[in-house]
PDB file of N, CA and C in Angstrom:
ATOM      1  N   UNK A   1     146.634  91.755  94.093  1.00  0.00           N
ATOM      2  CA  UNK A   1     145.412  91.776  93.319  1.00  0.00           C
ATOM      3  C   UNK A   1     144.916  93.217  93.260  1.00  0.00           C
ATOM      4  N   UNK A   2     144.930  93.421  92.347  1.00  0.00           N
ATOM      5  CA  UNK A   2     144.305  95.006  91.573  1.00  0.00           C
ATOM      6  C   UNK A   2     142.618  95.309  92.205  1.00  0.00           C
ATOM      7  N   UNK A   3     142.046  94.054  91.807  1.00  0.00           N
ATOM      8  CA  UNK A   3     140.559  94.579  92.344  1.00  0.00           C
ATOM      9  C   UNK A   3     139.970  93.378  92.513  1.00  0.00           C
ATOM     10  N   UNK A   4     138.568  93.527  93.269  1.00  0.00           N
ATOM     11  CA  UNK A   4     138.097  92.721  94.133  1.00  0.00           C
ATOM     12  C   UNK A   4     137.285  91.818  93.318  1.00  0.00           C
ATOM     13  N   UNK A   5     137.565  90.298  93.410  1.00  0.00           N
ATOM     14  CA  UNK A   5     136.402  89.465  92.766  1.00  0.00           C
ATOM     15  C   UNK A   5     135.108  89.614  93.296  1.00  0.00           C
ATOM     16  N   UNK A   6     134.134  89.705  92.431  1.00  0.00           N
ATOM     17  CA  UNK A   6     132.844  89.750  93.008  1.00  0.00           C
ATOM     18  C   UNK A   6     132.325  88.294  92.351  1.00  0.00           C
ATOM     19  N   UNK A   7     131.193  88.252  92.961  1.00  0.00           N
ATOM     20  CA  UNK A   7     130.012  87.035  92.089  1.00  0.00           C
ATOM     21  C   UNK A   7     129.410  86.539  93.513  1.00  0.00           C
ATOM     22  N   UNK A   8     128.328  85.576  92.707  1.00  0.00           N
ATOM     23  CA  UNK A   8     126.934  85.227  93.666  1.00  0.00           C
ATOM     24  C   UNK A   8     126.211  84.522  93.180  1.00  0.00           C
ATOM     25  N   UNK A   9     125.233  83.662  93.624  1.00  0.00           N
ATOM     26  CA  UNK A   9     124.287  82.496  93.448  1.00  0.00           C
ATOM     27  C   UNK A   9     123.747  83.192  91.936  1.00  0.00           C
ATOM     28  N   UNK A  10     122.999  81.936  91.611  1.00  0.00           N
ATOM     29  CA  UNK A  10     122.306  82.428  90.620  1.00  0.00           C
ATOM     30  C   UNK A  10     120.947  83.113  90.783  1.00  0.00           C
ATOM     31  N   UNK A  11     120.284  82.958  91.680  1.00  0.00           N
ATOM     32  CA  UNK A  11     118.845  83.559  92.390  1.00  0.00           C
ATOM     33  C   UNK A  11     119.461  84.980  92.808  1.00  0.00           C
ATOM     34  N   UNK A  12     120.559  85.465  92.948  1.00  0.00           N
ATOM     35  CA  UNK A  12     120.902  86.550  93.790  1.00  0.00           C
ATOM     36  C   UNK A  12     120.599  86.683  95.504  1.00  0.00           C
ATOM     37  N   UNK A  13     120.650  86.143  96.100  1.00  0.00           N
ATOM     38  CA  UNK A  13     119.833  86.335  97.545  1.00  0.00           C
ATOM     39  C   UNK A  13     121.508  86.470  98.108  1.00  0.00           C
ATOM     40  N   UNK A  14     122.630  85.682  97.505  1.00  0.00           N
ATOM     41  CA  UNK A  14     123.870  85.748  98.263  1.00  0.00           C
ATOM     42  C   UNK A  14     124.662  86.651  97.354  1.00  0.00           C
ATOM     43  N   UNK A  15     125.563  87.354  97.681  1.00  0.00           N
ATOM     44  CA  UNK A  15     126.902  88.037  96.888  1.00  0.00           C
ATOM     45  C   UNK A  15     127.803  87.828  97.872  1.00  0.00           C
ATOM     46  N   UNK A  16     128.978  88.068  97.029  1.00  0.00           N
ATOM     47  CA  UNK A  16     129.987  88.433  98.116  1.00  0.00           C
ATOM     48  C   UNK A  16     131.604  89.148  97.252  1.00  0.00           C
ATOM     49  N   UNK A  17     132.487  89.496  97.694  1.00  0.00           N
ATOM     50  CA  UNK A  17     133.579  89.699  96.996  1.00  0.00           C
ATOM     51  C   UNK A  17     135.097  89.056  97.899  1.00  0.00           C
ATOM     52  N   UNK A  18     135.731  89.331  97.024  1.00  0.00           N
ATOM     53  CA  UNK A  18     137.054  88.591  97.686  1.00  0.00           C
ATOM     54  C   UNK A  18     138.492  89.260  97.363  1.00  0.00           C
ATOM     55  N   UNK A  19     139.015  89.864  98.565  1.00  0.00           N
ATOM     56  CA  UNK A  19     140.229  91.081  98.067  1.00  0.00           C
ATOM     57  C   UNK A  19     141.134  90.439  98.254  1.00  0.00           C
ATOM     58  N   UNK A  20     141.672  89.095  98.184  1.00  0.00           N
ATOM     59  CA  UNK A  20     142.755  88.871  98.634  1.00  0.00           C
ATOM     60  C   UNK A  20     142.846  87.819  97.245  1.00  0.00           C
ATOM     61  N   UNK A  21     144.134  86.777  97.409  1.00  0.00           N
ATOM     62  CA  UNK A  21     144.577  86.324  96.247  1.00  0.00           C
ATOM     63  C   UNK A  21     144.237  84.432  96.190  1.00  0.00           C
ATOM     64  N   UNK A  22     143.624  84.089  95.247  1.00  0.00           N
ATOM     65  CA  UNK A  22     142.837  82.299  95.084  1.00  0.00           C
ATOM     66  C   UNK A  22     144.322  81.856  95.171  1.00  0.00           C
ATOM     67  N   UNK A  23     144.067  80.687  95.832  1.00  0.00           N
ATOM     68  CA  UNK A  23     145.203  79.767  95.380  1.00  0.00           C
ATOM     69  C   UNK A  23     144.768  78.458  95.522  1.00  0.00           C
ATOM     70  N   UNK A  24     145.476  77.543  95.109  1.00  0.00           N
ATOM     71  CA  UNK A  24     145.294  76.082  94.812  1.00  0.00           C
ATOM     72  C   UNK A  24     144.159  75.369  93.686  1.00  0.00           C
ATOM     73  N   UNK A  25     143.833  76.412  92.649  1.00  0.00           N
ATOM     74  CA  UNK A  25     142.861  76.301  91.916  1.00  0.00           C
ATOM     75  C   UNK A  25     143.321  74.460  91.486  1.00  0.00           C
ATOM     76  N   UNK A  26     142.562  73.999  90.935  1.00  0.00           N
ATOM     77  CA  UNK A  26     142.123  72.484  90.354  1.00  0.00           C
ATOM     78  C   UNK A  26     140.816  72.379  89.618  1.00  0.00           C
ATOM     79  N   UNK A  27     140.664  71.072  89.394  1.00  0.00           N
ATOM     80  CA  UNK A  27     139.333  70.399  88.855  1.00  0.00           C
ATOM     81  C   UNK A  27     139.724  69.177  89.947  1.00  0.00           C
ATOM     82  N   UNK A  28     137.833  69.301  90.275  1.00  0.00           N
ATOM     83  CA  UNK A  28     137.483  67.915  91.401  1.00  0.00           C
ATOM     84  C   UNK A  28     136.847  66.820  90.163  1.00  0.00           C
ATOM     85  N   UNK A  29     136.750  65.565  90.047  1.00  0.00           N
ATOM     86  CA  UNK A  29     135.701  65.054  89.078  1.00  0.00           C
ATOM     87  C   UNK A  29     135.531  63.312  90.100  1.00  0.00           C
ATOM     88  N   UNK A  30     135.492  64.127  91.359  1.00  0.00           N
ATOM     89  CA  UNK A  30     134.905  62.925  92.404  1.00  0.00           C
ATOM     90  C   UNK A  30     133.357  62.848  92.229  1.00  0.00           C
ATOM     91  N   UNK A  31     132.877  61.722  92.725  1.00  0.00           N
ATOM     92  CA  UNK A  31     131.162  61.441  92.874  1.00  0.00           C
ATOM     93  C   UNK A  31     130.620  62.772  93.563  1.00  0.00           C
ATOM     94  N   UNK A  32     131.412  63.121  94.785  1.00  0.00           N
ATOM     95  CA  UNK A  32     130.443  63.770  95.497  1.00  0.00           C
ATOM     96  C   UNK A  32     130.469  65.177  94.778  1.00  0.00           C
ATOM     97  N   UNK A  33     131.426  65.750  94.378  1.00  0.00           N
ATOM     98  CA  UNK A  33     131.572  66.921  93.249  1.00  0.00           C
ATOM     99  C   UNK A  33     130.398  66.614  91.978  1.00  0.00           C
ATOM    100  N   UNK A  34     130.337  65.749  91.280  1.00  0.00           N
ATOM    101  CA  UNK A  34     130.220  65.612  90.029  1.00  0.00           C
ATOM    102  C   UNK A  34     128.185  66.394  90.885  1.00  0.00           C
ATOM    103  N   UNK A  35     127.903  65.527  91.690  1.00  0.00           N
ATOM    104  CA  UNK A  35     126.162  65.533  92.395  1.00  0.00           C
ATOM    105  C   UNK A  35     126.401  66.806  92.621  1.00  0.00           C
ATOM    106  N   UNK A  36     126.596  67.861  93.877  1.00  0.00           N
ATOM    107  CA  UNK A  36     127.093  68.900  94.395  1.00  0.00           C
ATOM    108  C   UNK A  36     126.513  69.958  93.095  1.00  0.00           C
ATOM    109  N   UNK A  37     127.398  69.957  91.990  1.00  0.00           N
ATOM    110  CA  UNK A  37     127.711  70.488  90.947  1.00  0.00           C
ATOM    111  C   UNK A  37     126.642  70.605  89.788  1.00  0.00           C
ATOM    112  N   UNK A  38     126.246  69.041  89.058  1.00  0.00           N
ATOM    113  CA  UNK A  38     125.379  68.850  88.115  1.00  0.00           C
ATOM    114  C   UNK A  38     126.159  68.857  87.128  1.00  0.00           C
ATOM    115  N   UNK A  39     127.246  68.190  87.272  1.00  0.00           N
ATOM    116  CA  UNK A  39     128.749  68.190  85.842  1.00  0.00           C
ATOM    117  C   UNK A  39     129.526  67.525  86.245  1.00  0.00           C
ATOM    118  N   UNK A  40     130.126  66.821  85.395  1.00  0.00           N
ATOM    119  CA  UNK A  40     131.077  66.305  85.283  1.00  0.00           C
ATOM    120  C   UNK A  40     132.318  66.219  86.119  1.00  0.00           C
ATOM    121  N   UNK A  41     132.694  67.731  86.783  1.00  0.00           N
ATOM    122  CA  UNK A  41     133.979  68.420  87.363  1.00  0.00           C
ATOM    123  C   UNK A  41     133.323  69.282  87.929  1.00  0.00           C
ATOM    124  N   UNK A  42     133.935  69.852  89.390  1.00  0.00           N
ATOM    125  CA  UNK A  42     133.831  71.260  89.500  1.00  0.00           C
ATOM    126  C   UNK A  42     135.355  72.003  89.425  1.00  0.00           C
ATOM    127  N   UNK A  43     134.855  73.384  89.334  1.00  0.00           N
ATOM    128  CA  UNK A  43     136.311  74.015  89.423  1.00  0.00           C
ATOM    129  C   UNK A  43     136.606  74.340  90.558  1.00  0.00           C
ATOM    130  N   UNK A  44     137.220  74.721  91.274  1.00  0.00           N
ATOM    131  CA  UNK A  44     137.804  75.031  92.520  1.00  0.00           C
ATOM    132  C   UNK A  44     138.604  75.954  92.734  1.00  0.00           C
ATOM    133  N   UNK A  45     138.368  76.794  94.092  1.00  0.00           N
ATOM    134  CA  UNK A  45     139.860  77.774  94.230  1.00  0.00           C
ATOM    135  C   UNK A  45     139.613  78.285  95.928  1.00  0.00           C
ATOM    136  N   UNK A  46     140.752  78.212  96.023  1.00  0.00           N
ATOM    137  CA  UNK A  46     140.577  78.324  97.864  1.00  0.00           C
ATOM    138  C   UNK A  46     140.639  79.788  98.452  1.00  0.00           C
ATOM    139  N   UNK A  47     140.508  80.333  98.847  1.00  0.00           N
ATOM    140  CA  UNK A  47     140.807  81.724  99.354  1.00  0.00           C
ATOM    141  C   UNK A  47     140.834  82.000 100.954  1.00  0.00           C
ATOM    142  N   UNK A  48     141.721  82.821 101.587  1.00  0.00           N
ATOM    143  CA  UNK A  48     141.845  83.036 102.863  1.00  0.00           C
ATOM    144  C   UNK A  48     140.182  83.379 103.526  1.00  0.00           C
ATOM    145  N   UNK A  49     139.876  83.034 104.147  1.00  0.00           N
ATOM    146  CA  UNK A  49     138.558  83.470 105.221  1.00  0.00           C
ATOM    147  C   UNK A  49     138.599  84.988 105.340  1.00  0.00           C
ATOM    148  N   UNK A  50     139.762  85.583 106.167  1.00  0.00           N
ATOM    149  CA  UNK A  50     139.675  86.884 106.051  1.00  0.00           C
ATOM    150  C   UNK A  50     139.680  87.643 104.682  1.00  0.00           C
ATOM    151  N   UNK A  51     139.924  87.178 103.313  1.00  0.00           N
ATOM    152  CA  UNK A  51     139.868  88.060 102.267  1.00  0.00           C
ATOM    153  C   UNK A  51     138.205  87.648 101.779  1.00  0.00           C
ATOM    154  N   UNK A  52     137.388  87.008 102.068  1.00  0.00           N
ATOM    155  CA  UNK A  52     136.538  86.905 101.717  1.00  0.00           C
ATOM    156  C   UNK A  52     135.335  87.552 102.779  1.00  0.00           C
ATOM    157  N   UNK A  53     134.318  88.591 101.650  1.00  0.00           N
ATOM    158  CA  UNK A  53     133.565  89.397 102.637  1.00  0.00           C
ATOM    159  C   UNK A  53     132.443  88.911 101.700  1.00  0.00           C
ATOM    160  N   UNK A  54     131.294  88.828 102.628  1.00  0.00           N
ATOM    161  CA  UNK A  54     129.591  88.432 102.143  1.00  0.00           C
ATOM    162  C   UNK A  54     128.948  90.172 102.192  1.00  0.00           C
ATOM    163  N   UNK A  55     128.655  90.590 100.698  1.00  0.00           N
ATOM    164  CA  UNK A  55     127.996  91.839 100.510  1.00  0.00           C
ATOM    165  C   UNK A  55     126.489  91.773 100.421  1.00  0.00           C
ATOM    166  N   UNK A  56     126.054  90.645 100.188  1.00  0.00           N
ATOM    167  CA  UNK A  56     124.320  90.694 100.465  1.00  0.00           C
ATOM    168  C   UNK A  56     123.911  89.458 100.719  1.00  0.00           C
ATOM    169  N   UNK A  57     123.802  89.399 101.960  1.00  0.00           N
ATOM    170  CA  UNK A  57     123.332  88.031 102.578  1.00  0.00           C
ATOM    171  C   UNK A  57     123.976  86.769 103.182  1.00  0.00           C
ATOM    172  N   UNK A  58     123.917  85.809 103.875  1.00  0.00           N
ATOM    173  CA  UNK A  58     124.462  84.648 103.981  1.00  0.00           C
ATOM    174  C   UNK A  58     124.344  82.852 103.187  1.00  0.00           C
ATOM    175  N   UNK A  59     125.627  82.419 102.918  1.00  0.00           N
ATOM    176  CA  UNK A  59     124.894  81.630 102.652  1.00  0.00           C
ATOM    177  C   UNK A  59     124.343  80.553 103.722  1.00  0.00           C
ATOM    178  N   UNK A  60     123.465  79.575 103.457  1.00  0.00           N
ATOM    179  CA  UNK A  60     122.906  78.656 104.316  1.00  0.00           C
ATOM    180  C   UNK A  60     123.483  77.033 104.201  1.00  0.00           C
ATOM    181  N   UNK A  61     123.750  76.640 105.255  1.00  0.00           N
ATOM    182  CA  UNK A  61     124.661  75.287 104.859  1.00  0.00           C
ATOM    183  C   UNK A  61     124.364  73.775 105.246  1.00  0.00           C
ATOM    184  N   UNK A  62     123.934  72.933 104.505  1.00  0.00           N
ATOM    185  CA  UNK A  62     123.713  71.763 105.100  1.00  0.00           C
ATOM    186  C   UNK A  62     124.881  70.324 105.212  1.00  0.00           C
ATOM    187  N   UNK A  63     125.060  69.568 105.712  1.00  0.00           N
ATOM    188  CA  UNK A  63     125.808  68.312 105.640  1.00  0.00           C
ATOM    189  C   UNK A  63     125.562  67.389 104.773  1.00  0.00           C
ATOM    190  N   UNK A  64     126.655  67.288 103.665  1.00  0.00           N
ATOM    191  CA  UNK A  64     125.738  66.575 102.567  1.00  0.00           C
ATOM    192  C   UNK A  64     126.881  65.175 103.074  1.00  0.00           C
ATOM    193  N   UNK A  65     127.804  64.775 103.946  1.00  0.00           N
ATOM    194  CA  UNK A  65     128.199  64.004 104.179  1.00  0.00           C
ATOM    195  C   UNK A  65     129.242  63.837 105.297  1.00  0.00           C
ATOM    196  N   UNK A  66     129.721  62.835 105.474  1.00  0.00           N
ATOM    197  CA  UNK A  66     130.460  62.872 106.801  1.00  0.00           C
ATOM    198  C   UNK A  66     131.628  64.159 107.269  1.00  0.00           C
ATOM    199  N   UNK A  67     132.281  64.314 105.734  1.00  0.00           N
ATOM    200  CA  UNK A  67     133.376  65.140 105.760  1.00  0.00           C
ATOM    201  C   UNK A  67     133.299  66.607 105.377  1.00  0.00           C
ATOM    202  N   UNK A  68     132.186  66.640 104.527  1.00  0.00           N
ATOM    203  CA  UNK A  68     131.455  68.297 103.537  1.00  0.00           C
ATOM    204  C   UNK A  68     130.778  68.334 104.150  1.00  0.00           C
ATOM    205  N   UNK A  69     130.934  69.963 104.350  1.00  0.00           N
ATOM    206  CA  UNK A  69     129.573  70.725 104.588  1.00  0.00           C
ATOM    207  C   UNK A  69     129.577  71.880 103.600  1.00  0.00           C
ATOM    208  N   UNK A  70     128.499  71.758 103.286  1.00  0.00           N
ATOM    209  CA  UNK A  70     127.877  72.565 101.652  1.00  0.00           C
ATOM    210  C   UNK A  70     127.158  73.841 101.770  1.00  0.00           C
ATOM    211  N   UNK A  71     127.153  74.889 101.384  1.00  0.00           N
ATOM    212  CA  UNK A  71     126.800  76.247 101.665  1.00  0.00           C
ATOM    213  C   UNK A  71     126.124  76.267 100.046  1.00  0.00           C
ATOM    214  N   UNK A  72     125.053  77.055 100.364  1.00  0.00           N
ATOM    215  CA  UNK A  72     123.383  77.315  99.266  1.00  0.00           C
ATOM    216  C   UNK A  72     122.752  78.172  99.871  1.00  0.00           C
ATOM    217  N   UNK A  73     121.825  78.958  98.778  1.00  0.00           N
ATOM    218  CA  UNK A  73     121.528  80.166  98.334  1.00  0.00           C
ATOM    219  C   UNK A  73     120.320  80.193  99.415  1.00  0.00           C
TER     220      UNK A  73
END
């Protein structure tokens, strides 16, 4: 990968970037996705822990069910 993905919440309070390479991209269009989301599908893409760095802030995470835990702005 040439250069680093960036992006962040829509409020801005979180950023972050990601130097390493997505894999396993999909579409989810389960119940708990469709709520989560506010659509139909979400998109998805997995990335290593270590290629992913938080540049302004953390996000904050609650249990939205037995198996997810959900990270917000």
């Amino acid at each position: 990968m040439s250069a680093a993905i960036t992006g962040g919440c829509q409020c801005g309070q979180v950023r972050y970037a990601i130097s390493g390479p997505l894999f396993g991209a999909h579409i989810c269009h389960c119940r708990m996705c469709q709520k989560a989301f506010g659509n139909f599908f979400a998109a998805l893409a997995g990335v290593k822990k270590s290629d992913l760095r938080w540049t302004m802030g953390k996000p904050a995470y609650y249990r939205s069910s037995s198996i997810v835990r959900r990270g917000f702005c």
